[in-house]
C-alpha atoms as a PDB file:
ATOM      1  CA  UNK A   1      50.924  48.732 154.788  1.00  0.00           C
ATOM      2  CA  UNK A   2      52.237  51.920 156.339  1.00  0.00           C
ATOM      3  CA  UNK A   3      53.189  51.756 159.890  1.00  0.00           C
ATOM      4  CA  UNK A   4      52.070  54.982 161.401  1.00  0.00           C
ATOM      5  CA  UNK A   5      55.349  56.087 163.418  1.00  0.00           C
ATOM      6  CA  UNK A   6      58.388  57.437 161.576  1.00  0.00           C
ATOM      7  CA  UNK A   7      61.223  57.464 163.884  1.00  0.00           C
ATOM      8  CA  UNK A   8      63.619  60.985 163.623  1.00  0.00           C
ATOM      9  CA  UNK A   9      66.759  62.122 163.972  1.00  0.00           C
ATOM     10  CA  UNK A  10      67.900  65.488 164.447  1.00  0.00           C
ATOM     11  CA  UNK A  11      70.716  67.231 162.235  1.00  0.00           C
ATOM     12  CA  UNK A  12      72.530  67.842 165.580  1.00  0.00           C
ATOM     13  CA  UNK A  13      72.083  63.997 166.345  1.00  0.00           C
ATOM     14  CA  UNK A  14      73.383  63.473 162.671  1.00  0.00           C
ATOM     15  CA  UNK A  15      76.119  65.251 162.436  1.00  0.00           C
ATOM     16  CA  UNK A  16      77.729  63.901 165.843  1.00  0.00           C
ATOM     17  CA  UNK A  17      77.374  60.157 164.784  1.00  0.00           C
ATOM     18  CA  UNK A  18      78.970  61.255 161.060  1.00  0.00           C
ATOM     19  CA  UNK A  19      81.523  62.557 163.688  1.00  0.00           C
ATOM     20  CA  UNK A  20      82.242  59.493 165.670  1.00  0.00           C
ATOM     21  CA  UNK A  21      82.006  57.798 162.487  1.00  0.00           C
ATOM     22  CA  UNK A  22      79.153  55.287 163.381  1.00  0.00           C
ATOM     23  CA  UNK A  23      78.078  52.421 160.931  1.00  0.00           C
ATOM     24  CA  UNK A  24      74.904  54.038 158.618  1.00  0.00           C
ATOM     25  CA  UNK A  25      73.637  54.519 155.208  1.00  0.00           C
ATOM     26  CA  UNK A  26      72.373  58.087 154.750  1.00  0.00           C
ATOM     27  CA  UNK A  27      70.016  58.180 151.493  1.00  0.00           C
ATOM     28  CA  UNK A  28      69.726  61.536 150.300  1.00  0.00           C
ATOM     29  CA  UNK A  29      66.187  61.308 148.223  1.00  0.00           C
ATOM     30  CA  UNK A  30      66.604  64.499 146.350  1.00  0.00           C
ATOM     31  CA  UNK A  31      66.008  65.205 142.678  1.00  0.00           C
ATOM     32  CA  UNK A  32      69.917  65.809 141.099  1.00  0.00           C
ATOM     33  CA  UNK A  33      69.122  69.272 140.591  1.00  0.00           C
ATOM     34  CA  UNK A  34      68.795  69.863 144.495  1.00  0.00           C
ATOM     35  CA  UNK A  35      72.006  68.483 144.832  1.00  0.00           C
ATOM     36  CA  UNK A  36      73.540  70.570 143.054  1.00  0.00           C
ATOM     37  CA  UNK A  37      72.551  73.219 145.459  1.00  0.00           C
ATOM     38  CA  UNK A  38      72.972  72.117 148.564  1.00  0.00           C
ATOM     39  CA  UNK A  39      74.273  68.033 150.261  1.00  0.00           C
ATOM     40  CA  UNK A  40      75.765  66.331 152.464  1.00  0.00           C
ATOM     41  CA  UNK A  41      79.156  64.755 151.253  1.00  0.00           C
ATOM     42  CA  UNK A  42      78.346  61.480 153.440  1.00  0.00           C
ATOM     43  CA  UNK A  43      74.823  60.760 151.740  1.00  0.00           C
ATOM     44  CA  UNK A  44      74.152  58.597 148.523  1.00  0.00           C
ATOM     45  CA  UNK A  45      71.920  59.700 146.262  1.00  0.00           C
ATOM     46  CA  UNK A  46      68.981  58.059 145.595  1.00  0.00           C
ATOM     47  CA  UNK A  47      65.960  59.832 143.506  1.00  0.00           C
ATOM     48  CA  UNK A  48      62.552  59.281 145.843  1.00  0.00           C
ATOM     49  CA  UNK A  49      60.917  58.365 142.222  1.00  0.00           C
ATOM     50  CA  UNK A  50      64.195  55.735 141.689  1.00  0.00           C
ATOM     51  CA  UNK A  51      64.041  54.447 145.668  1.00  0.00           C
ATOM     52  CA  UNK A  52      61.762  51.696 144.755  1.00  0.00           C
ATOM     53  CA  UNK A  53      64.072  50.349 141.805  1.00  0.00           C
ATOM     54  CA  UNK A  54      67.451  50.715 144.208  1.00  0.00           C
ATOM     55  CA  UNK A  55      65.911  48.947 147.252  1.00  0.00           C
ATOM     56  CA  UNK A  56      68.348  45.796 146.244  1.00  0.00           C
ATOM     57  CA  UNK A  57      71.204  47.784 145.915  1.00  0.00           C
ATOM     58  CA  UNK A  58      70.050  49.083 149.826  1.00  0.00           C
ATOM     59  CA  UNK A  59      71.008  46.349 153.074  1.00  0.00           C
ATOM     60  CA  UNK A  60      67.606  45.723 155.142  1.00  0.00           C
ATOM     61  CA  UNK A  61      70.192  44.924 158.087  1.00  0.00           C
ATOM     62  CA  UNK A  62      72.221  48.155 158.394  1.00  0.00           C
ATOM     63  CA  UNK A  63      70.562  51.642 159.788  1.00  0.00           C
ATOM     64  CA  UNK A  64      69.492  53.810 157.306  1.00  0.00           C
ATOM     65  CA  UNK A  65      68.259  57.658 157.701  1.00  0.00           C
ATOM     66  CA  UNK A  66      66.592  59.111 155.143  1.00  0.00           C
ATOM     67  CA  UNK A  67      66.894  62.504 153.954  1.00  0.00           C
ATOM     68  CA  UNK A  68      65.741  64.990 151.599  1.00  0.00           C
ATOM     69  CA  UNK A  69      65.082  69.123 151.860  1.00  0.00           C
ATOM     70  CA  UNK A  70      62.660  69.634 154.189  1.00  0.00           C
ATOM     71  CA  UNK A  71      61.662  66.453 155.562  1.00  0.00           C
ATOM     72  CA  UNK A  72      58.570  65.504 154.000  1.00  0.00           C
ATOM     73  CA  UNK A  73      59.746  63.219 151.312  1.00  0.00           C
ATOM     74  CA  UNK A  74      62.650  61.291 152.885  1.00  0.00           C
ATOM     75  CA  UNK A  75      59.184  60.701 155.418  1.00  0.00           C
ATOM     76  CA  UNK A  76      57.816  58.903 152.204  1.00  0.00           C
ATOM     77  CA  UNK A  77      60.842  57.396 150.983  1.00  0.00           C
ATOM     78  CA  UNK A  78      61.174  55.877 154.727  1.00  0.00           C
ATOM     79  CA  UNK A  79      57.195  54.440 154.417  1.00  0.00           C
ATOM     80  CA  UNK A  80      58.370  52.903 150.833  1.00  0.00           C
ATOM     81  CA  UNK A  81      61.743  51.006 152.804  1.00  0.00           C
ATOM     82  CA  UNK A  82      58.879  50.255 155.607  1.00  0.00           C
ATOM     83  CA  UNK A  83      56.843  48.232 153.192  1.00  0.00           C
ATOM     84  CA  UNK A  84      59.680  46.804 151.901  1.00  0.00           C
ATOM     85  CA  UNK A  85      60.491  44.813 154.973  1.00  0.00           C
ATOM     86  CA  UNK A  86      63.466  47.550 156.755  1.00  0.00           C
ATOM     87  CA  UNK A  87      63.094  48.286 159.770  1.00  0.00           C
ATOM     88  CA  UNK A  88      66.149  50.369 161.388  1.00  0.00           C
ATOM     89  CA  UNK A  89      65.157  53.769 159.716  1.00  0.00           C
ATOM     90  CA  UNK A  90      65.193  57.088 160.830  1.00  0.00           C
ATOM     91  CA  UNK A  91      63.804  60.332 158.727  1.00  0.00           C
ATOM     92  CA  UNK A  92      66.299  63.651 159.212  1.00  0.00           C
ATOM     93  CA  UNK A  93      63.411  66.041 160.788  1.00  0.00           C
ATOM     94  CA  UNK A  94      63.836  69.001 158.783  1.00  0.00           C
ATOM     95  CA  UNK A  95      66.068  67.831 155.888  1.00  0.00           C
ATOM     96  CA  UNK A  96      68.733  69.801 155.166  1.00  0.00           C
ATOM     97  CA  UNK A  97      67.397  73.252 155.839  1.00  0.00           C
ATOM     98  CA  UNK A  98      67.751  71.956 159.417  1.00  0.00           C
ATOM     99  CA  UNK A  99      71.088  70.560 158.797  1.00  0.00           C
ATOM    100  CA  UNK A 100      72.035  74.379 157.598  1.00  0.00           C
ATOM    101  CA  UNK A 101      70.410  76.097 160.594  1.00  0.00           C
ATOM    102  CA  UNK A 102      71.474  73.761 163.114  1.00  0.00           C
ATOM    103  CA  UNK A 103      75.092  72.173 162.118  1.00  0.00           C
ATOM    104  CA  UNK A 104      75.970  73.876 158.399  1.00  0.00           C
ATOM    105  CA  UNK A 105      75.205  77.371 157.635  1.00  0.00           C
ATOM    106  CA  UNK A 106      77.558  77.487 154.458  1.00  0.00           C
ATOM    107  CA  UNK A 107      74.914  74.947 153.308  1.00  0.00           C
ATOM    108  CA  UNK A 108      72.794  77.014 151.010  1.00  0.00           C
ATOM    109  CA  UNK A 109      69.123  77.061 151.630  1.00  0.00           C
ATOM    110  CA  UNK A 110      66.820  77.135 148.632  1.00  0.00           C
END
């Protein structure tokens, strides 16, 4: 059952609670290839097509934000830990294109 609202955070947002070093899982949903490109050092890697298969190896109880390149897929990846029972998740609105405009610009964009 997909709930209809995905909650967001913004690069900006992210990047300051990396900072402070707050308590989260980042989940960066990318195929390996992307990575290779362009990441964040703090995110694991999780496949979107592997997500479903990890989920035990994810805690339901901690925050989790959910990335991927533009946004649109760590949105699905977020629906898939939705019907899965999680509930404190957040998608990074714009991925990491965002993340280079707005906190990284030696971040390549592809």
């Amino acid at each position: 059952m997909f709930q209809d609202h995905i909650e967001e955070i913004t690069p900006s947002e992210l990047a300051e609670r990396i900072k402070r070093g707050d308590d989260f899982d980042l989940i960066d949903v990318r195929e390996s290839h992307e990575l290779a490109v362009a990441y964040i050092p703090q995110a694991r890697h999780i496949p979107l097509g592997d997500l479903e298969h990890e989920i035990g190896t994810l805690d339901p109880t901690r925050e989790i934000v959910v990335m991927c390149r533009s946004g649109k897929r760590s949105a699905t990846g977020v629906r898939v830990l939705q019907d899965n029972g999680f509930t404190r998740l957040k998608n990074l609105a714009g991925g990491i294109l965002r993340w280079s405009d707005d906190v990284d610009p030696t971040v390549a964009k592809y």
